[in-house]
N, C-alpha and C. Protein backbone atom coordinates (compact mmCIF):
# COMPACT_ATOMS: atom_id res chain seq x y z
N UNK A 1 -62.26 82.40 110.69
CA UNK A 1 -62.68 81.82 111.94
C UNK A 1 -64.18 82.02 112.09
N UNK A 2 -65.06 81.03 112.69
CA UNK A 2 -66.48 81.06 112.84
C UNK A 2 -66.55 81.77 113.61
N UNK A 3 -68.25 83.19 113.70
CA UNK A 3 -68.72 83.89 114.55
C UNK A 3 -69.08 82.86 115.74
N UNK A 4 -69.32 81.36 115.68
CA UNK A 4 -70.07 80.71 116.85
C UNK A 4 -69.74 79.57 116.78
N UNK A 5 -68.75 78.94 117.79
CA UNK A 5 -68.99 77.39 118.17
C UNK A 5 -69.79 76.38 118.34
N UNK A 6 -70.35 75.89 118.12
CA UNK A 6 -71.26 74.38 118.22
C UNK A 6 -70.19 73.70 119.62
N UNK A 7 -71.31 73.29 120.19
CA UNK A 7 -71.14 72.82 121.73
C UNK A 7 -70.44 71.25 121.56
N UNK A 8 -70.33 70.61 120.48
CA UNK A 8 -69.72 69.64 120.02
C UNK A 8 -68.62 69.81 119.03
N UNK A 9 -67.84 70.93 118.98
CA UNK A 9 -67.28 71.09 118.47
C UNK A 9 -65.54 71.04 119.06
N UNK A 10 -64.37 70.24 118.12
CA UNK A 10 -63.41 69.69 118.89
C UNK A 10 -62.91 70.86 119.79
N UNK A 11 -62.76 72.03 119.96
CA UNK A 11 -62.23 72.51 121.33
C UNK A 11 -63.16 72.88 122.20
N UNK A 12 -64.39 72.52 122.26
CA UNK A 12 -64.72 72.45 123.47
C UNK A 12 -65.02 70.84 124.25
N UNK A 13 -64.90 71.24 125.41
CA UNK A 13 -65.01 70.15 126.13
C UNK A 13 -66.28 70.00 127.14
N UNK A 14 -66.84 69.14 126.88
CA UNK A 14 -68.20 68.67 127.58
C UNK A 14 -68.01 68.04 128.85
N UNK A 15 -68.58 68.04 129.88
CA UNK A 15 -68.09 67.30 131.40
C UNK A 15 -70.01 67.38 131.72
N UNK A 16 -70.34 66.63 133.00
CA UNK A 16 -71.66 66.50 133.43
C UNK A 16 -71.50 66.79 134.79
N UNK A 17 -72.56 67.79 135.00
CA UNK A 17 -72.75 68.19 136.33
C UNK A 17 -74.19 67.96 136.48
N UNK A 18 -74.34 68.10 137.91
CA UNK A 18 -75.52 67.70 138.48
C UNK A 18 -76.20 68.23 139.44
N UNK A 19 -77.31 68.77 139.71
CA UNK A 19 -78.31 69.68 140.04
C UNK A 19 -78.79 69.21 141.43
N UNK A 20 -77.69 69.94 142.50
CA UNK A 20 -78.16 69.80 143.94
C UNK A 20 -78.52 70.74 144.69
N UNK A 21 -78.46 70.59 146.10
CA UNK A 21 -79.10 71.62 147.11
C UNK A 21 -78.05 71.56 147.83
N UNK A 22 -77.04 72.91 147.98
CA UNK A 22 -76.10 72.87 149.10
C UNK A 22 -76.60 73.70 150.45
N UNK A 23 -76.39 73.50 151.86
CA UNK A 23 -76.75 74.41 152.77
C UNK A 23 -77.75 74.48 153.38
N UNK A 24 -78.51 75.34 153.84
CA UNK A 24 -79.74 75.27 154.00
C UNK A 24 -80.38 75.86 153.13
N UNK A 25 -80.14 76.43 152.25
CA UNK A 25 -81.20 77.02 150.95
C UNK A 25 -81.85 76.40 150.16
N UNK A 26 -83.06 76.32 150.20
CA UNK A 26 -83.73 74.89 148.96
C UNK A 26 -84.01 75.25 147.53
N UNK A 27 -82.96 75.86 147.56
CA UNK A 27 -82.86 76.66 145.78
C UNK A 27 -81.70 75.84 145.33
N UNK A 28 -82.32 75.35 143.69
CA UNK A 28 -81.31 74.12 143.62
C UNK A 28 -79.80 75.11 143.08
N UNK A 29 -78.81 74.29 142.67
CA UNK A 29 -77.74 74.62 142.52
C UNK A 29 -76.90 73.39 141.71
N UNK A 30 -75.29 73.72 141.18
CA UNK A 30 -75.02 72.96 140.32
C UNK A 30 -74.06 72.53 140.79
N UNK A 31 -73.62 70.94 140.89
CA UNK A 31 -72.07 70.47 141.67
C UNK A 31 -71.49 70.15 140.31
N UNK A 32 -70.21 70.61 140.19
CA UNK A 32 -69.86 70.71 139.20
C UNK A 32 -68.51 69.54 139.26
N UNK A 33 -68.11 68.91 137.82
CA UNK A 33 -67.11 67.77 138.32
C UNK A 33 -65.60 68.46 138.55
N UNK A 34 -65.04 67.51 139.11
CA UNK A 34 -63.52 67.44 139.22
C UNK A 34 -62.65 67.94 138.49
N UNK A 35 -63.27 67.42 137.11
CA UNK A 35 -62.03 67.45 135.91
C UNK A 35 -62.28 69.07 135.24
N UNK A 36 -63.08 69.67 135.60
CA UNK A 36 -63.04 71.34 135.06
C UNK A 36 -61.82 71.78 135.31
N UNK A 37 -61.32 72.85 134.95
CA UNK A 37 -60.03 74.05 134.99
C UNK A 37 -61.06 74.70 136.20
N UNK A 38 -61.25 75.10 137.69
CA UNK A 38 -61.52 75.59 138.39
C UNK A 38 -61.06 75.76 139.32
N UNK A 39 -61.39 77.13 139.99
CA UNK A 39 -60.07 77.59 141.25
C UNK A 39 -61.47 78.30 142.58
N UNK A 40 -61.37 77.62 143.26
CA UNK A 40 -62.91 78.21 144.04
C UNK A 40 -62.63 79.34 144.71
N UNK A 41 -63.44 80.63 144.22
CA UNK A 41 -63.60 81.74 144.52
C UNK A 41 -63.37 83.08 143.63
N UNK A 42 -63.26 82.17 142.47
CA UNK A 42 -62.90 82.39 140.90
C UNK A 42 -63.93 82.97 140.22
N UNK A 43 -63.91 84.08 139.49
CA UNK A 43 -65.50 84.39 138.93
C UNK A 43 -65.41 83.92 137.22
N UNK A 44 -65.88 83.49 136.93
CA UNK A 44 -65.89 83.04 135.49
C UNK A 44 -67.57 83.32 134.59
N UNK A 45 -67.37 83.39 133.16
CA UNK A 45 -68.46 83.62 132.48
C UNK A 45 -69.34 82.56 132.21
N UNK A 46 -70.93 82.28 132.49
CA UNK A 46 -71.55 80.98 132.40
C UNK A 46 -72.60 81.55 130.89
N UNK A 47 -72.61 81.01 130.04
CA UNK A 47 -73.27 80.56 128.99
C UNK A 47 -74.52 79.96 129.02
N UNK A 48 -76.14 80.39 128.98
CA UNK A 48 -77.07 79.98 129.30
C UNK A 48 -78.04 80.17 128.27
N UNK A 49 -78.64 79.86 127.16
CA UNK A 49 -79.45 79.85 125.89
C UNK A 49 -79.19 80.94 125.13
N UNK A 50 -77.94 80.87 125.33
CA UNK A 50 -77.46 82.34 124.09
C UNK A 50 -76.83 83.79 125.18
N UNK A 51 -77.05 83.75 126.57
CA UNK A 51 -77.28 84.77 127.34
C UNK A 51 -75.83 84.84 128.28
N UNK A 52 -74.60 85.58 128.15
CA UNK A 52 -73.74 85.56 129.22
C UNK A 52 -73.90 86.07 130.43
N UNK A 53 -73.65 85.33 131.42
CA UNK A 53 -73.41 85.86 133.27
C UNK A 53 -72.25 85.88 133.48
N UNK A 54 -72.45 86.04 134.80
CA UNK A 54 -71.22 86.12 135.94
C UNK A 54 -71.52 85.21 137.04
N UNK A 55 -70.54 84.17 137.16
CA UNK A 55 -70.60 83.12 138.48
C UNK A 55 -69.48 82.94 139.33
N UNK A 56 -69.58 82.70 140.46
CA UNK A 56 -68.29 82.57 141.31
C UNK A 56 -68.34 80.91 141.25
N UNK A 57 -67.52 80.45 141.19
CA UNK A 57 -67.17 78.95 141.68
C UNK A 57 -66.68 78.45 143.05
N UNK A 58 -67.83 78.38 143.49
CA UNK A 58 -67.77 77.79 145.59
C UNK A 58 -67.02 76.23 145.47
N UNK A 59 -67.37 75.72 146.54
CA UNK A 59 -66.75 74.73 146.91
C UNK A 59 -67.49 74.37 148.77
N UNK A 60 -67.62 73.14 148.46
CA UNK A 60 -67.86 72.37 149.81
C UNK A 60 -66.65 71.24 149.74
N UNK A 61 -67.41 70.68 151.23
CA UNK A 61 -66.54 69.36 151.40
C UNK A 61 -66.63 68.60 150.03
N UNK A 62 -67.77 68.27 149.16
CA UNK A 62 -67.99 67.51 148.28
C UNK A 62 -67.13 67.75 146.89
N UNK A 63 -66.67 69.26 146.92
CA UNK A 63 -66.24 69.62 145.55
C UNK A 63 -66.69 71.10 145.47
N UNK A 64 -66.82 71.52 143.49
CA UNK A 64 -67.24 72.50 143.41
C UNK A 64 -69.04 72.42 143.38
N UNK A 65 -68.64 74.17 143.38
CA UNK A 65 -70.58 74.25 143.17
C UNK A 65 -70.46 76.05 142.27
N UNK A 66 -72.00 75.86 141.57
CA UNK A 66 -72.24 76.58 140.68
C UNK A 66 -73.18 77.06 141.35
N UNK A 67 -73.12 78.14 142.68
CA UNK A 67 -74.83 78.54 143.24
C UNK A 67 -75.65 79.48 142.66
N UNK A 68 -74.98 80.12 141.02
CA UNK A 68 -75.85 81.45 140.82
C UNK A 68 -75.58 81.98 139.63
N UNK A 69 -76.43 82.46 138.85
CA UNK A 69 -75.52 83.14 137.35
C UNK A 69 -76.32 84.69 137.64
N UNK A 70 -75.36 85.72 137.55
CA UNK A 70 -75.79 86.89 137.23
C UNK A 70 -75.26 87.86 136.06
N UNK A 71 -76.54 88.72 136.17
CA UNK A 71 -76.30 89.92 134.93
C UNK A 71 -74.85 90.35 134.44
N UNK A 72 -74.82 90.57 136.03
CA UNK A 72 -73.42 91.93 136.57
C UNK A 72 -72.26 90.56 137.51
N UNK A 73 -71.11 90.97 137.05
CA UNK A 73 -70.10 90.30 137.62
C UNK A 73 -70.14 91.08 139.42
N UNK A 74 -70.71 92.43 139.66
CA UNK A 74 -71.10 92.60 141.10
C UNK A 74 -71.91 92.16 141.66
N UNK A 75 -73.15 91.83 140.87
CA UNK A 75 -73.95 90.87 141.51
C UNK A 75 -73.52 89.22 141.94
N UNK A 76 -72.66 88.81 141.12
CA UNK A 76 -72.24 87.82 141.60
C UNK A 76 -71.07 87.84 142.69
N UNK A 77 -70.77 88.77 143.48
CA UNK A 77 -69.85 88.69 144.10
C UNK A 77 -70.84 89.24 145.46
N UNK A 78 -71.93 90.02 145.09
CA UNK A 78 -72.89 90.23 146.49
C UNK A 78 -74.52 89.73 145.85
N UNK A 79 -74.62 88.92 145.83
CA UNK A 79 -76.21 88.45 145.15
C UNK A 79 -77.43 89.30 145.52
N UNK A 80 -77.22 89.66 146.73
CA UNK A 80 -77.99 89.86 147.65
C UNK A 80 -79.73 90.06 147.04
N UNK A 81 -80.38 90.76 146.22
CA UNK A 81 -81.52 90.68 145.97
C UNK A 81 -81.50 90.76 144.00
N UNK A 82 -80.70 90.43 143.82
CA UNK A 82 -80.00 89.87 142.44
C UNK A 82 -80.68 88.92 141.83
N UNK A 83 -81.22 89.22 140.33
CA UNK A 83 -82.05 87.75 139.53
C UNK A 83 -80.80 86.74 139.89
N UNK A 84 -81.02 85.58 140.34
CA UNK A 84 -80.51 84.44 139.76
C UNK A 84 -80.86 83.69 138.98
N UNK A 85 -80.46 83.96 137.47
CA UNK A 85 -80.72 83.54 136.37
C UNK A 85 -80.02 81.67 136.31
N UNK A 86 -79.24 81.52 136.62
CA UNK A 86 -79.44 79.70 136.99
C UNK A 86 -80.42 78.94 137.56
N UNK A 87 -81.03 79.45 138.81
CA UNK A 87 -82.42 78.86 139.32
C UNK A 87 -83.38 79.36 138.63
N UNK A 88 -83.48 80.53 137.76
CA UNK A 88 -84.52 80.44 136.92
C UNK A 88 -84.43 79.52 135.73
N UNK A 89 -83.17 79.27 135.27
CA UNK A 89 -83.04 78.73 134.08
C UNK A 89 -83.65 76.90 134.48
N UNK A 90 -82.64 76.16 135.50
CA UNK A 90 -83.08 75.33 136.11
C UNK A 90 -84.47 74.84 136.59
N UNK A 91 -85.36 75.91 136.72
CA UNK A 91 -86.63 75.58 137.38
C UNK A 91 -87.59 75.84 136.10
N UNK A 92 -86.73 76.83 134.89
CA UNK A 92 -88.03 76.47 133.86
C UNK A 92 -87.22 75.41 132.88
N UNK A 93 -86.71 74.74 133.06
CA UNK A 93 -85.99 73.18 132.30
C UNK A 93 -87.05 72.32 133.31
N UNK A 94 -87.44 72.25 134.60
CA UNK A 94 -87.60 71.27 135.53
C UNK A 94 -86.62 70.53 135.78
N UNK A 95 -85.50 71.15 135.84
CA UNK A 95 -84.23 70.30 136.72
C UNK A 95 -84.82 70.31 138.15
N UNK A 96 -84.68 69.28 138.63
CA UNK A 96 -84.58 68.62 139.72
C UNK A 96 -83.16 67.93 140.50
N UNK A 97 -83.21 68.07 141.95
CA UNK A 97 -81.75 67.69 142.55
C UNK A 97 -81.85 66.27 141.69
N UNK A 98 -80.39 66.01 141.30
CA UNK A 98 -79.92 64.30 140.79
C UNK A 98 -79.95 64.61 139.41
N UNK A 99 -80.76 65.87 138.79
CA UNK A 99 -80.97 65.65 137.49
C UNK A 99 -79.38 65.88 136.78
N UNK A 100 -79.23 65.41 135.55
CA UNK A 100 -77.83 66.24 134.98
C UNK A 100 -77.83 67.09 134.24
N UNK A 101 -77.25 67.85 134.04
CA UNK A 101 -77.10 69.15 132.94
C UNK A 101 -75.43 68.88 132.35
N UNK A 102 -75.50 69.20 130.75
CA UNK A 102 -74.04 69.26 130.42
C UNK A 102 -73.18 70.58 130.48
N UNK A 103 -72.60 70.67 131.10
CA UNK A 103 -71.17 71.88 131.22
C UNK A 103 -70.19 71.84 130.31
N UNK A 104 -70.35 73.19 129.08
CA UNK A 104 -69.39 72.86 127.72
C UNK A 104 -68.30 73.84 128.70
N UNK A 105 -66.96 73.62 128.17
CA UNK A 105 -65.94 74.20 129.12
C UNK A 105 -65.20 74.97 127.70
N UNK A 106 -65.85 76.00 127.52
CA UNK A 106 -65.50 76.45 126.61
C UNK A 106 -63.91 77.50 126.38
N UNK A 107 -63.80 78.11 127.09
CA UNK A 107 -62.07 79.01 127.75
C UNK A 107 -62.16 78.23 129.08
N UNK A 108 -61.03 77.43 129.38
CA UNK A 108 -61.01 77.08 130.70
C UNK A 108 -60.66 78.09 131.80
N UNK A 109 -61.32 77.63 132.52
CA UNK A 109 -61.39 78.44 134.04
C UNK A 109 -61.86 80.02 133.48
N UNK A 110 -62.25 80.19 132.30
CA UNK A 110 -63.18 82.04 132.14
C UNK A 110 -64.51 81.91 131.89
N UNK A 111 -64.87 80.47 130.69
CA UNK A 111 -65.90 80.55 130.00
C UNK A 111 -66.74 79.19 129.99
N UNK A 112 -67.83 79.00 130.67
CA UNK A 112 -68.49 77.78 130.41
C UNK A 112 -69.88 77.98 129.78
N UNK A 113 -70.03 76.78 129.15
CA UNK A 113 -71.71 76.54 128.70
C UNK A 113 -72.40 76.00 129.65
N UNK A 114 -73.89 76.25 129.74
CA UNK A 114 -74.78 74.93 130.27
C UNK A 114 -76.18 74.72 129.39
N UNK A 115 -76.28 73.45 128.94
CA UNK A 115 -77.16 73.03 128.35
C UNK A 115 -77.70 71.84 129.00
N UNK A 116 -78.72 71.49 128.12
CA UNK A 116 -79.43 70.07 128.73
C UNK A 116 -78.92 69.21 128.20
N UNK A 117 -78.66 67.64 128.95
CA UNK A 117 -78.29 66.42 128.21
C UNK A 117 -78.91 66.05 126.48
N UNK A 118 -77.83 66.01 125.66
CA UNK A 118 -78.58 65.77 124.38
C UNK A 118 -79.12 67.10 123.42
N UNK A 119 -79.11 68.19 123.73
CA UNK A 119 -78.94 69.41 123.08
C UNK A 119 -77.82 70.09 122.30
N UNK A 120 -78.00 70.58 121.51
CA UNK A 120 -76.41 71.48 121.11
C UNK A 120 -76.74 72.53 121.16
N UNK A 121 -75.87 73.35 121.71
CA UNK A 121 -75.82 74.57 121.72
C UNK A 121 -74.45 75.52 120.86
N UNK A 122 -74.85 76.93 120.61
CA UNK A 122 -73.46 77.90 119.88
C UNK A 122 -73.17 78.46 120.84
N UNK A 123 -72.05 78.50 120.42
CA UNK A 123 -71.46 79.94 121.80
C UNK A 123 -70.44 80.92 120.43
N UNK A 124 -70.13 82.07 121.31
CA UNK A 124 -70.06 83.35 119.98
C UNK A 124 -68.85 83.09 120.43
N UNK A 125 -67.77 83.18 119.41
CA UNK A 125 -65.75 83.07 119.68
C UNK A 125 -65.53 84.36 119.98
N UNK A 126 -65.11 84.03 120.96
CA UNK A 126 -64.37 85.09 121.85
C UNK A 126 -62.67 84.95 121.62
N UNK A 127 -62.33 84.36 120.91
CA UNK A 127 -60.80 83.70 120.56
C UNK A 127 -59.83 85.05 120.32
N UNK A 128 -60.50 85.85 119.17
CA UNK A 128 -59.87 86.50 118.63
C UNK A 128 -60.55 87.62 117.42
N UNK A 129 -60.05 88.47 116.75
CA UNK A 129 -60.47 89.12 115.69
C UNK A 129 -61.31 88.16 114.69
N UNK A 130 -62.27 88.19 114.58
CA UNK A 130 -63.15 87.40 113.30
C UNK A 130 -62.80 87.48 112.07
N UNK A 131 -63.75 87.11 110.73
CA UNK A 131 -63.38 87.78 109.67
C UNK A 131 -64.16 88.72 109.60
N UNK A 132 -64.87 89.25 110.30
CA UNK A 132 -66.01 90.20 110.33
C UNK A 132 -65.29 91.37 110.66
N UNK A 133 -64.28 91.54 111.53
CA UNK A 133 -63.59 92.72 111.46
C UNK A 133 -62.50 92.64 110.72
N UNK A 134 -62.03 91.76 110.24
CA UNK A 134 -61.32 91.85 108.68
C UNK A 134 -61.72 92.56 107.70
N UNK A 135 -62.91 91.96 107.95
CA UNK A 135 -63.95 92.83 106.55
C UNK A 135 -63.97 94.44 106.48
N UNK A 136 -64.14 94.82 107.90
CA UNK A 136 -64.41 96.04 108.09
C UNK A 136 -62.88 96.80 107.76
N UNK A 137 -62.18 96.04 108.63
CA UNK A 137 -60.70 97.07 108.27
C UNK A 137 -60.02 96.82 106.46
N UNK A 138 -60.55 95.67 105.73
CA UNK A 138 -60.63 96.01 104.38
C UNK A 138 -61.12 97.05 103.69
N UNK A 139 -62.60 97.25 104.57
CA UNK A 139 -63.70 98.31 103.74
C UNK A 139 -62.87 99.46 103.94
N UNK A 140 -62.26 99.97 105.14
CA UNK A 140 -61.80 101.39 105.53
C UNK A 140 -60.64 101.11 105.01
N UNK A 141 -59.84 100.46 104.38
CA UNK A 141 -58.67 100.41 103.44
C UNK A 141 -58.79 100.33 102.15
N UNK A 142 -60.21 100.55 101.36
CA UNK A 142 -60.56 100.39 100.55
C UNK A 142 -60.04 98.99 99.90
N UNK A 143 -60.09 98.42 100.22
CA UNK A 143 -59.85 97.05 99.56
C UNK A 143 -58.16 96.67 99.16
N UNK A 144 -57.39 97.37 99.63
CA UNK A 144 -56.17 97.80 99.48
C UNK A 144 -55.22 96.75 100.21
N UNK A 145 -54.18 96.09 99.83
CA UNK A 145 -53.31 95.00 100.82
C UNK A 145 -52.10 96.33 101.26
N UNK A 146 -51.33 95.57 101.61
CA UNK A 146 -50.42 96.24 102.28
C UNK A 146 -49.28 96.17 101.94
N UNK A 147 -48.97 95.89 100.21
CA UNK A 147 -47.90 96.15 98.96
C UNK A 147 -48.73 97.52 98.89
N UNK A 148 -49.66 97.93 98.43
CA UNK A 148 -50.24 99.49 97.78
C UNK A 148 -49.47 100.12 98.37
N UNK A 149 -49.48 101.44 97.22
CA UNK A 149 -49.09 102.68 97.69
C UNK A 149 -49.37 103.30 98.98
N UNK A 150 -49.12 104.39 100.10
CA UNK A 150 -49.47 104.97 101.04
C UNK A 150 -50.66 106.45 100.26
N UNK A 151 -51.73 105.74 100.64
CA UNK A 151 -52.58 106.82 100.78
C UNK A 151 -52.09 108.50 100.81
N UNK A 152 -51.32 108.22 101.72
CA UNK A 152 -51.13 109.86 102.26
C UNK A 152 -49.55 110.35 101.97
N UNK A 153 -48.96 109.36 101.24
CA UNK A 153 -48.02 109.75 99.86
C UNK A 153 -48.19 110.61 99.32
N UNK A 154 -47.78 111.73 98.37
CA UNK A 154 -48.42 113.10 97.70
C UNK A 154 -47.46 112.55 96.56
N UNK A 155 -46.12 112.18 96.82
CA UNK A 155 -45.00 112.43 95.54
C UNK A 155 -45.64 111.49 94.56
């Protein structure tokens, strides 16, 4: 199994969201579409140039919304003087409200990407054991399958 997905790759799924202003806060934010796996009030992992957060998934009259990516899954549940690493990410892209950004939906409803329209991005598999720890539990078995003798056999 690959250490890293490609953002075009068949299990993930790509959807387009779009870069608004909910509320009175003029810090932009992300309305996210319909067709996601999302449950509003849900904290899920957001994917941002290689870098994992923590986001809650809001909701207005309009739908969902993406207002924030943080470090700490507590920061996203109290922001309060918390980097928000989405409006930074957003404001050094120059997203602008209307602009689009693509949302890879990588574990539904745990794990999303965000990239720019027309970019690819990796994301690291979180699926399962790699072959990388295959490798390792080979090395500490000395290379040994699991017909061999028991090590700690004496007779």
């Amino acid at each position: 199994m690959p250490d890293r997905i490609p953002s075009d790759h068949a299990s993930v799924r790509t959807e387009r969201a779009e870069v608004a202003r909910s509320g009175g806060t003029r810090r932009p934010c992300l309305r996210l579409p319909a067709d996601l796996t999302l449950d509003p009030g849900s904290f899920v992992r957001v994917v941002v140039d290689g870098e994992e957060y923590h986001a809650e998934i809001r909701d207005d009259r309009s739908g969902f919304l993406l207002r924030g990516a943080y470090d700490l899954k507590s920061e996203a549940r109290d922001p309060g003087r918390a980097a928000n690493r989405l409006v930074e990410w957003l404001q050094e892209q120059g997203r602008e409200q209307g602009d689009p950004v693509e949302v890879d939906e990588i574990d539904p409803g745990e794990r999303y990407g965000l990239r720019l329209p027309g970019e690819r991005a990796f994301y690291r598999d979180t699926s399962g054991p790699g072959g990388s720890l295959q490798d390792i539990a080979s090395d500490l078995d000395g290379g040994r399958g699991s017909d061999d003798a028991d090590p700690f056999d004496l007779d």
